[in-house]
N, C-alpha and C. Protein backbone atom coordinates (compact mmCIF):
# COMPACT_ATOMS: atom_id res chain seq x y z
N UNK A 1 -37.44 -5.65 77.17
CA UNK A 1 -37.69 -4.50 77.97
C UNK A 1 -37.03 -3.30 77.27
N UNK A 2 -37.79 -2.11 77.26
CA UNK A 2 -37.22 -1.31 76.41
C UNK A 2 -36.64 -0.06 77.26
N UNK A 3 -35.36 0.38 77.09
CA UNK A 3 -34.28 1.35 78.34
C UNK A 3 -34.47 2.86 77.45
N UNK A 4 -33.51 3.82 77.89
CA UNK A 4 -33.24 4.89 77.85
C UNK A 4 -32.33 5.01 79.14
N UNK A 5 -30.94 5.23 78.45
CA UNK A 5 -29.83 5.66 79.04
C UNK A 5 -29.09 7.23 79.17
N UNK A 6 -29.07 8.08 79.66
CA UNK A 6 -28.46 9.17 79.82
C UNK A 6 -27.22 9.60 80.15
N UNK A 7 -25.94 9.58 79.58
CA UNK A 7 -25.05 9.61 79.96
C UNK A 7 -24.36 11.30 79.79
N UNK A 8 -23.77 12.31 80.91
CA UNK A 8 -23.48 13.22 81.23
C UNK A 8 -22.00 13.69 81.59
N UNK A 9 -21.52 14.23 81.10
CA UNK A 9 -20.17 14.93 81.92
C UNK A 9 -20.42 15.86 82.19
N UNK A 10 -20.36 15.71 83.85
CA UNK A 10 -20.95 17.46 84.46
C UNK A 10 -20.57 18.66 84.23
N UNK A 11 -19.16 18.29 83.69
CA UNK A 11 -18.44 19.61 83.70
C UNK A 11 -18.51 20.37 82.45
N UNK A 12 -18.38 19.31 81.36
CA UNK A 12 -18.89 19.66 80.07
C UNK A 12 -19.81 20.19 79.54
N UNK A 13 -20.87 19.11 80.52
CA UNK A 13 -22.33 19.62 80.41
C UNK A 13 -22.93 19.13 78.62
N UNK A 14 -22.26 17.74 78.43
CA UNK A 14 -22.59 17.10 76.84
C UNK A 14 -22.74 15.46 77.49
N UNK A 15 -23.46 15.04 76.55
CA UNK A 15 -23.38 13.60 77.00
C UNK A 15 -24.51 12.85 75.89
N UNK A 16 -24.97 12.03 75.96
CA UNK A 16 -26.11 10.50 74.87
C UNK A 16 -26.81 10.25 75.59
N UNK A 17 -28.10 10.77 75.03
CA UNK A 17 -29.30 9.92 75.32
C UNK A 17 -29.08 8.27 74.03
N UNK A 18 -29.32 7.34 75.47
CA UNK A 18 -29.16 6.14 74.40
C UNK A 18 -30.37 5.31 74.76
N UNK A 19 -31.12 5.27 73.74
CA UNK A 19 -32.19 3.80 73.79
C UNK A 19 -32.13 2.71 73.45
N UNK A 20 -32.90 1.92 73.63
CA UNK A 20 -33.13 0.13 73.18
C UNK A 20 -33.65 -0.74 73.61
N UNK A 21 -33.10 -1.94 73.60
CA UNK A 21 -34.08 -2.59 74.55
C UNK A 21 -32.65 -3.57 75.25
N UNK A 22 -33.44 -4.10 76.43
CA UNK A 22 -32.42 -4.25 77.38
C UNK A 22 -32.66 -6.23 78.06
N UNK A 23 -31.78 -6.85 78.10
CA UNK A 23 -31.89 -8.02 78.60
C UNK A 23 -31.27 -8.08 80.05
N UNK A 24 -31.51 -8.83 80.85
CA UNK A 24 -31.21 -8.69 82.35
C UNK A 24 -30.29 -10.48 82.51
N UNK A 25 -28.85 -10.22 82.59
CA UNK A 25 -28.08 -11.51 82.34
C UNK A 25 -27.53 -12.34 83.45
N UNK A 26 -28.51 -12.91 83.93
CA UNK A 26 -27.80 -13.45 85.31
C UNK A 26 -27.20 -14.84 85.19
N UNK A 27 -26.51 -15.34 86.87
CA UNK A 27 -25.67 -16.37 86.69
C UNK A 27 -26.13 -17.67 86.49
N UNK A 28 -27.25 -17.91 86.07
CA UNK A 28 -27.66 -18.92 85.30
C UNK A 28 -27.46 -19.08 83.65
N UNK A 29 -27.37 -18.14 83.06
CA UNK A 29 -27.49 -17.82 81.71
C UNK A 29 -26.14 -18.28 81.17
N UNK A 30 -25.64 -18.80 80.10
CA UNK A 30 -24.32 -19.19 79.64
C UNK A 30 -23.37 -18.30 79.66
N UNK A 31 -23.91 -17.13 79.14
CA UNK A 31 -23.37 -15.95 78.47
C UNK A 31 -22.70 -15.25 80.30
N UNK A 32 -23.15 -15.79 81.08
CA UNK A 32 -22.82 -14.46 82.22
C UNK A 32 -21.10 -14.46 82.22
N UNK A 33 -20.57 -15.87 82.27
CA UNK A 33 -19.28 -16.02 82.82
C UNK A 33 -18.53 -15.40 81.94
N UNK A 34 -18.18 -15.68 80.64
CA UNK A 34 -17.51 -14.47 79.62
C UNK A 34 -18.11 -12.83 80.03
N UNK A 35 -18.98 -12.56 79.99
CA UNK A 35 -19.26 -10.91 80.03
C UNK A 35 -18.67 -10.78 81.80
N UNK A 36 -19.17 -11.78 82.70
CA UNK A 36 -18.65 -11.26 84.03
C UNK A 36 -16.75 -10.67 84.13
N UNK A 37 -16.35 -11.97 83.53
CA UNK A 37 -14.64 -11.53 83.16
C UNK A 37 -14.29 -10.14 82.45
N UNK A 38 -15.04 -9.57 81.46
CA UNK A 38 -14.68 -8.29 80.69
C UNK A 38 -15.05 -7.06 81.79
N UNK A 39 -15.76 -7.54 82.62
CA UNK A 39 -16.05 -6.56 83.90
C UNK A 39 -15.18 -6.72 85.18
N UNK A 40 -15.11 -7.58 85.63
CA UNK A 40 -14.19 -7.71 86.55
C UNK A 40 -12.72 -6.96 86.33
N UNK A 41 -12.24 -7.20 84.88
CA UNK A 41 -11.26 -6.92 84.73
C UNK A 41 -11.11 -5.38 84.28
N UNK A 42 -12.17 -5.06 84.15
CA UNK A 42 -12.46 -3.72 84.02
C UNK A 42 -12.38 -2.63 85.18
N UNK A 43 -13.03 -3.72 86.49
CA UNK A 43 -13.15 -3.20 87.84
C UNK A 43 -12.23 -3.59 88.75
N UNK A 44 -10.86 -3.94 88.22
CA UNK A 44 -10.18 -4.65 89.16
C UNK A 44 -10.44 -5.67 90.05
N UNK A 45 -11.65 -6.20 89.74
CA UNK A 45 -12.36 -7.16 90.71
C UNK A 45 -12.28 -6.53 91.83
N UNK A 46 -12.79 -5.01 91.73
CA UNK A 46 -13.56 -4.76 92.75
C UNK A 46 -14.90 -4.47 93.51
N UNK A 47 -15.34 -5.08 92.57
CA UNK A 47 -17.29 -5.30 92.48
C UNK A 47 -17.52 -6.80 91.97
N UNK A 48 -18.55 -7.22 93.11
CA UNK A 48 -19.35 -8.43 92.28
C UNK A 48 -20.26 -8.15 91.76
N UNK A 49 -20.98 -9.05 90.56
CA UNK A 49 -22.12 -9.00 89.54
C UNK A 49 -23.09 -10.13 89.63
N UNK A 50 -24.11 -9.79 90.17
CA UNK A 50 -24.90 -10.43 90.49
C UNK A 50 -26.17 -10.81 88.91
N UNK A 51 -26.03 -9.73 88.50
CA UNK A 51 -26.42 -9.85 87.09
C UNK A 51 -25.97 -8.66 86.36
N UNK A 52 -26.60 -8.75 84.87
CA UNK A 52 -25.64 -7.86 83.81
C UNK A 52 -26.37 -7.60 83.12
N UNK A 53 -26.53 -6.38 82.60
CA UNK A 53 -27.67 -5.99 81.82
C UNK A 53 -26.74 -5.37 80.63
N UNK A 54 -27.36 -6.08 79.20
CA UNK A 54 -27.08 -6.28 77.98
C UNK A 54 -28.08 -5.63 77.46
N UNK A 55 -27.66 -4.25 76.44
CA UNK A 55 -28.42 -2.91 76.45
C UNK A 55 -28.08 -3.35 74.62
N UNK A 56 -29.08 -3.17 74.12
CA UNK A 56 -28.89 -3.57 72.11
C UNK A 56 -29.53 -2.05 71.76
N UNK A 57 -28.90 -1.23 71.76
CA UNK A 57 -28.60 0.06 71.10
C UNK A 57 -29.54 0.04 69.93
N UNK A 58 -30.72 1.14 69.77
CA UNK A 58 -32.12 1.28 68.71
C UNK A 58 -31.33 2.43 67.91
N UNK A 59 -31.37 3.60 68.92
CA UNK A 59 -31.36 5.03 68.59
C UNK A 59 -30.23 5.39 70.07
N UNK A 60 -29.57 6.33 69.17
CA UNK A 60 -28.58 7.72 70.33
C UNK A 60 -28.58 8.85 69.77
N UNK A 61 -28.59 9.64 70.38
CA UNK A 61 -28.52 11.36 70.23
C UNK A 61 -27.91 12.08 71.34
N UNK A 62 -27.28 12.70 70.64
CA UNK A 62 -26.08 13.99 71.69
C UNK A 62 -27.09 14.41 72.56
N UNK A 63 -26.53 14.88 73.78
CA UNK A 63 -27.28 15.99 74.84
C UNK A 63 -26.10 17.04 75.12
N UNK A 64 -27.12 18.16 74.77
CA UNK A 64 -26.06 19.67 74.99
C UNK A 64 -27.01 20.69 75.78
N UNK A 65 -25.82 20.94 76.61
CA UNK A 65 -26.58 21.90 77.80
C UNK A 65 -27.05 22.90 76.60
N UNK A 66 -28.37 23.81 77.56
CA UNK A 66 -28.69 24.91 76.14
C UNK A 66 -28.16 25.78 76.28
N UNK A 67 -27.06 26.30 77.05
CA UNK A 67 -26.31 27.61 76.58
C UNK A 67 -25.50 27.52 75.07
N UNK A 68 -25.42 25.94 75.18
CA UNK A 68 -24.49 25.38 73.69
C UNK A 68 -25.51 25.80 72.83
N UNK A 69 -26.57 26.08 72.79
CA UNK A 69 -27.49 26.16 71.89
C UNK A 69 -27.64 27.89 71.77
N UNK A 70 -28.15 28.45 72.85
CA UNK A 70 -28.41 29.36 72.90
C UNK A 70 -27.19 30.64 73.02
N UNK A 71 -26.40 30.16 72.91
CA UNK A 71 -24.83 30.85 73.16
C UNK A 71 -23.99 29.80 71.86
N UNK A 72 -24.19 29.92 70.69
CA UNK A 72 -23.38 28.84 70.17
C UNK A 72 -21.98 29.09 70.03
N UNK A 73 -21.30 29.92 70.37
CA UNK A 73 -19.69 30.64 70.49
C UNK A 73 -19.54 30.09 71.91
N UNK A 74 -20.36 29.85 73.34
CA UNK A 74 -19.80 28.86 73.85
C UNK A 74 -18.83 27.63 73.91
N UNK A 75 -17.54 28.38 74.83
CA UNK A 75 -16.83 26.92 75.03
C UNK A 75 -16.68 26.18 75.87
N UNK A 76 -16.15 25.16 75.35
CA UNK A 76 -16.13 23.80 76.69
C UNK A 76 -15.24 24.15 77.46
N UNK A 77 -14.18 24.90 77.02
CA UNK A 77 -13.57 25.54 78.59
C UNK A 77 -14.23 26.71 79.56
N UNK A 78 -15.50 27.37 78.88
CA UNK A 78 -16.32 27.99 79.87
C UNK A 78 -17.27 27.71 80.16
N UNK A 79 -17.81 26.27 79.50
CA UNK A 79 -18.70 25.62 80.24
C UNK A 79 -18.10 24.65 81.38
N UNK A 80 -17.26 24.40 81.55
CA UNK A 80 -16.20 23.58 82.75
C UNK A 80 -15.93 24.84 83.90
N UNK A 81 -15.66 25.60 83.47
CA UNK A 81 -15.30 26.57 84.62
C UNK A 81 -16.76 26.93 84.85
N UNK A 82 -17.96 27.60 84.22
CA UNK A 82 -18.97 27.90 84.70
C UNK A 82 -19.72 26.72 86.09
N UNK A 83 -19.34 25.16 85.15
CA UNK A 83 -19.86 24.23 85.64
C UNK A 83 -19.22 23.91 87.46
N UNK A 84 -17.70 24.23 87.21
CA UNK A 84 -17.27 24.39 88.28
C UNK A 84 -17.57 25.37 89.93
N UNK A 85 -17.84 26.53 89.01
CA UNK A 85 -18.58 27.23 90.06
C UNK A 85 -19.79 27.32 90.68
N UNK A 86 -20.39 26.41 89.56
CA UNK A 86 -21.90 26.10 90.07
C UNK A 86 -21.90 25.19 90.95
N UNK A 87 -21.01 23.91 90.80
CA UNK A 87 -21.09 22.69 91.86
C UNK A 87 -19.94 22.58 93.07
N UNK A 88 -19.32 23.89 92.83
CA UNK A 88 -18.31 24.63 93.98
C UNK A 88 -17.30 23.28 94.20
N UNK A 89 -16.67 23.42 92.55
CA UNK A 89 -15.49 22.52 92.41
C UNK A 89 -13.76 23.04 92.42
């Protein structure tokens, strides 16, 4: 199955587009009980995992808000404060 992941920091307003293709790892599969432990312990065992999706990375590329583009003397400390006032943080 093939993904596209988007990952964002609002405040920053930067983040990865990430593609690939994606396997869906549930508790039948050998592999679940090792990957379930690197999560649990990640989450304090405060979430169960019913399954696990194992993402094999094709292609990634940066995402930049376009003032970064269009303002390239833009900074990340006035894109955080801009970002702040926009989401009335």
């Amino acid at each position: 199955m093939c993904v596209c992941v988007c990952v964002i920091d609002i405040l920053v307003q930067k983040g990865f587009q990430i593609k690939g293709s994606a396997k869906i790892i549930d508790k039948t599969n050998l592999d679940f009980s090792e990957r379930e432990k690197v999560l649990l312990k990640m989450t304090g065992g405060k979430f169960s995992f019913a399954t696990i999706t194992k993402i094999t990375v094709e292609q990634a590329k940066p995402i930049l808000a376009p003032k970064y583009v269009l303002y390239p003397e833009t900074t990340e400390e006035e894109q955080i404060a801009g970002a702040k006032l926009a989401y009335g943080i």
